[in-house]
C-alpha atoms as a PDB file:
ATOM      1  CA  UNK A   1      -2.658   5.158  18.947  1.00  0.00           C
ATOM      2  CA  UNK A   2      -1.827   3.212  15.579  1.00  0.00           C
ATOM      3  CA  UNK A   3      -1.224   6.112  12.830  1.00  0.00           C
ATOM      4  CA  UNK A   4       1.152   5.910  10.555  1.00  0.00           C
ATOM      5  CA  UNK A   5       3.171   8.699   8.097  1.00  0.00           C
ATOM      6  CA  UNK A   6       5.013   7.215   5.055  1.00  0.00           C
ATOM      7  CA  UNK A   7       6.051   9.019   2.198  1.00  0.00           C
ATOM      8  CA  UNK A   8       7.487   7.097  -0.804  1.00  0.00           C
ATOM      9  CA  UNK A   9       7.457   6.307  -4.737  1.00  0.00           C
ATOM     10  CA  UNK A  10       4.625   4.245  -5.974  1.00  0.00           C
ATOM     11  CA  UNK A  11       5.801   0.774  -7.372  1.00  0.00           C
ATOM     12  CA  UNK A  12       2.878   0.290  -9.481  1.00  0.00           C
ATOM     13  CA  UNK A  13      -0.283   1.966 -10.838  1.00  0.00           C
ATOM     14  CA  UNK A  14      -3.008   1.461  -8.353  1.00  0.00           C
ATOM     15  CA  UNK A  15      -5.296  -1.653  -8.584  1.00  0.00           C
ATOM     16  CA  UNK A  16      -8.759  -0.615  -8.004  1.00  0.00           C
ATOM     17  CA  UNK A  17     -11.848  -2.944  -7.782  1.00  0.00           C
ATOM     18  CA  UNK A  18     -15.270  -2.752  -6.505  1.00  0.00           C
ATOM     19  CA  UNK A  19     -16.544  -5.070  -3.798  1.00  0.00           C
ATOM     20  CA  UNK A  20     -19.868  -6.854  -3.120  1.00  0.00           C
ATOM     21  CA  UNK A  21     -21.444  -3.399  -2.059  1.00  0.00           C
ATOM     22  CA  UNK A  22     -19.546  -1.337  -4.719  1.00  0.00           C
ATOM     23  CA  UNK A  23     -16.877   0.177  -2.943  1.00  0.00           C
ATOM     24  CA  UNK A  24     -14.012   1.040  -4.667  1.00  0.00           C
ATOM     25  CA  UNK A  25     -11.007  -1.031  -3.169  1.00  0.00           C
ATOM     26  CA  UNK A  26      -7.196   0.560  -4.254  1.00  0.00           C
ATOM     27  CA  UNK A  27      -4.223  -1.287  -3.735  1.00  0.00           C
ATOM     28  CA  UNK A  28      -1.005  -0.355  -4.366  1.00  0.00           C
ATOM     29  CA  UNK A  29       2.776  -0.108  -2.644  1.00  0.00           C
ATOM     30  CA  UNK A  30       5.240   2.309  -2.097  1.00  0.00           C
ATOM     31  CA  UNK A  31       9.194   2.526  -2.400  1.00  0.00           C
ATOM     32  CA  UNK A  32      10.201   3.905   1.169  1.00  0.00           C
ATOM     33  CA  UNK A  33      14.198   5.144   1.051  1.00  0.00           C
ATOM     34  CA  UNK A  34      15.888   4.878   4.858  1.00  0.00           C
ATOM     35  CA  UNK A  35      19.259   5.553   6.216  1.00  0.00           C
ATOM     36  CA  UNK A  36      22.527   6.190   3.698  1.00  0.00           C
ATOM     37  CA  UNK A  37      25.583   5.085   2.348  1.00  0.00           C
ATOM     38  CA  UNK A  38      26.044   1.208   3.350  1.00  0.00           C
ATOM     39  CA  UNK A  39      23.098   1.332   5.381  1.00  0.00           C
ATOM     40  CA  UNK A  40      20.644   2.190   2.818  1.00  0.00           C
ATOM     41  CA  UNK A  41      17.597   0.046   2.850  1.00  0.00           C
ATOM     42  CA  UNK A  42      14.373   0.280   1.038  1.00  0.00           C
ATOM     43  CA  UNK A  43      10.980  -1.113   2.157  1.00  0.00           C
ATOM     44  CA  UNK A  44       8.091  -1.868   0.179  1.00  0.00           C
ATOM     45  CA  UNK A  45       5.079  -1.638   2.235  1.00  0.00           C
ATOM     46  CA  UNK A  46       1.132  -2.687   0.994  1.00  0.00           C
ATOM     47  CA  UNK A  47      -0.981  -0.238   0.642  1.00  0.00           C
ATOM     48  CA  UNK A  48      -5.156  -0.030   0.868  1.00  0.00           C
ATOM     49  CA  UNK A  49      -7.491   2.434   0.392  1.00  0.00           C
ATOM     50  CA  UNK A  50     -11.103   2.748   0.197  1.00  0.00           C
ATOM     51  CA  UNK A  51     -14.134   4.523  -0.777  1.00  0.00           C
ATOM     52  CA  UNK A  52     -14.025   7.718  -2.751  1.00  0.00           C
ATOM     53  CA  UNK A  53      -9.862   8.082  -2.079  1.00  0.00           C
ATOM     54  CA  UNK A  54      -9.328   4.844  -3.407  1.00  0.00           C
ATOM     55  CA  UNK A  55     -11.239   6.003  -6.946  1.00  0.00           C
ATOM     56  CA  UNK A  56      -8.846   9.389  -6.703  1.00  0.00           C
ATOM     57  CA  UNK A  57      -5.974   7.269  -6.601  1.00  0.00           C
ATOM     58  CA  UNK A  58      -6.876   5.498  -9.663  1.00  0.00           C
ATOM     59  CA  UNK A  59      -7.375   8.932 -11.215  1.00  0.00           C
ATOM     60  CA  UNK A  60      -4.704  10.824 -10.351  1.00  0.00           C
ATOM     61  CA  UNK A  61      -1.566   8.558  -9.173  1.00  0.00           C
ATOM     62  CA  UNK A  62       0.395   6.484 -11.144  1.00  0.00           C
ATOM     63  CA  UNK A  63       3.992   4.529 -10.794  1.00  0.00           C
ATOM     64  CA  UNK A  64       6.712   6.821  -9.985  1.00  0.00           C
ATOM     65  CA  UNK A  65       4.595   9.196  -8.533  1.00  0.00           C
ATOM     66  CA  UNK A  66       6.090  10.640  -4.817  1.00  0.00           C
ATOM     67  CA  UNK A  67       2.946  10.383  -2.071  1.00  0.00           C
ATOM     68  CA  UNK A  68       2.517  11.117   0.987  1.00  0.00           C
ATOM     69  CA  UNK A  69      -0.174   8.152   2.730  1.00  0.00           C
ATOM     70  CA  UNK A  70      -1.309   8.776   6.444  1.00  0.00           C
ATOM     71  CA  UNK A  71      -3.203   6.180   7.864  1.00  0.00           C
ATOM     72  CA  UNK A  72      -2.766   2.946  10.222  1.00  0.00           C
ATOM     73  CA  UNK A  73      -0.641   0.065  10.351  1.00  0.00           C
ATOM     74  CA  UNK A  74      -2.786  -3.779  10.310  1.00  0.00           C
ATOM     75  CA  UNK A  75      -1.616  -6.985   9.914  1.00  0.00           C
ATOM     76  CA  UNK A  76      -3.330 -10.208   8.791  1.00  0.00           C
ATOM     77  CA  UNK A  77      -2.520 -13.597   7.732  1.00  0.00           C
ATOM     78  CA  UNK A  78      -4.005 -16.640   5.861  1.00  0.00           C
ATOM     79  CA  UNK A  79      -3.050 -20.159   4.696  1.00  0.00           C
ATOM     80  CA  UNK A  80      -1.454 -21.044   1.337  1.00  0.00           C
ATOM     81  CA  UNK A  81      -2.024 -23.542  -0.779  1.00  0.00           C
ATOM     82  CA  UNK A  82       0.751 -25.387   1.150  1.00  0.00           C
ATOM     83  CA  UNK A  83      -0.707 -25.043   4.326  1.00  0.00           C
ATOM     84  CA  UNK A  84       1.500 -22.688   5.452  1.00  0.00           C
ATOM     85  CA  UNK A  85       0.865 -19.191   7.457  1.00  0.00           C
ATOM     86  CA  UNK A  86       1.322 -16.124   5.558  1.00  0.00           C
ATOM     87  CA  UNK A  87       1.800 -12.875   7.464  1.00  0.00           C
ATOM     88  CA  UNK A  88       1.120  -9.752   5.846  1.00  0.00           C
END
């Protein structure tokens, strides 16, 4: 099964668009705090929502805010202008 908890600080206000068949697309990413003292790391995972969430995002989060995002991890990846293979 591929769910996924995070909780974390937004980085940014959400970035919401509308697609070819007018679905609202949000995209946004989250500060994620792990482990302590000299082993303190933060991650900064992409985020994606869609549909009617994604327009409630634009409404009612904003940077700074603490959420809580349940939903599944997917990777991609595409070529650069370079030629090169991005991962994401």
């Amino acid at each position: 099964m591929n769910q996924v908890n995070l909780i974390g600080r937004l980085t940014r206000d959400p970035d919401v668009r509308y697609n070819q068949n007018q679905m609202a697309v949000a995209r946004f990413s989250l500060a994620i705090n792990s482990g302590y003292g000299d082993n303190e790391r933060t991650d900064y995972p992409n985020i994606v929502v869609f549909g009617k969430s994604a327009e409630n995002c634009e409404k009612y989060l904003a940077k700074g805010r603490l959420v809580a995002v349940n939903g599944r991890i997917q990777t991609g990846s595409y070529q650069n202008k370079d030629g090169n293979t991005v991962y994401t």
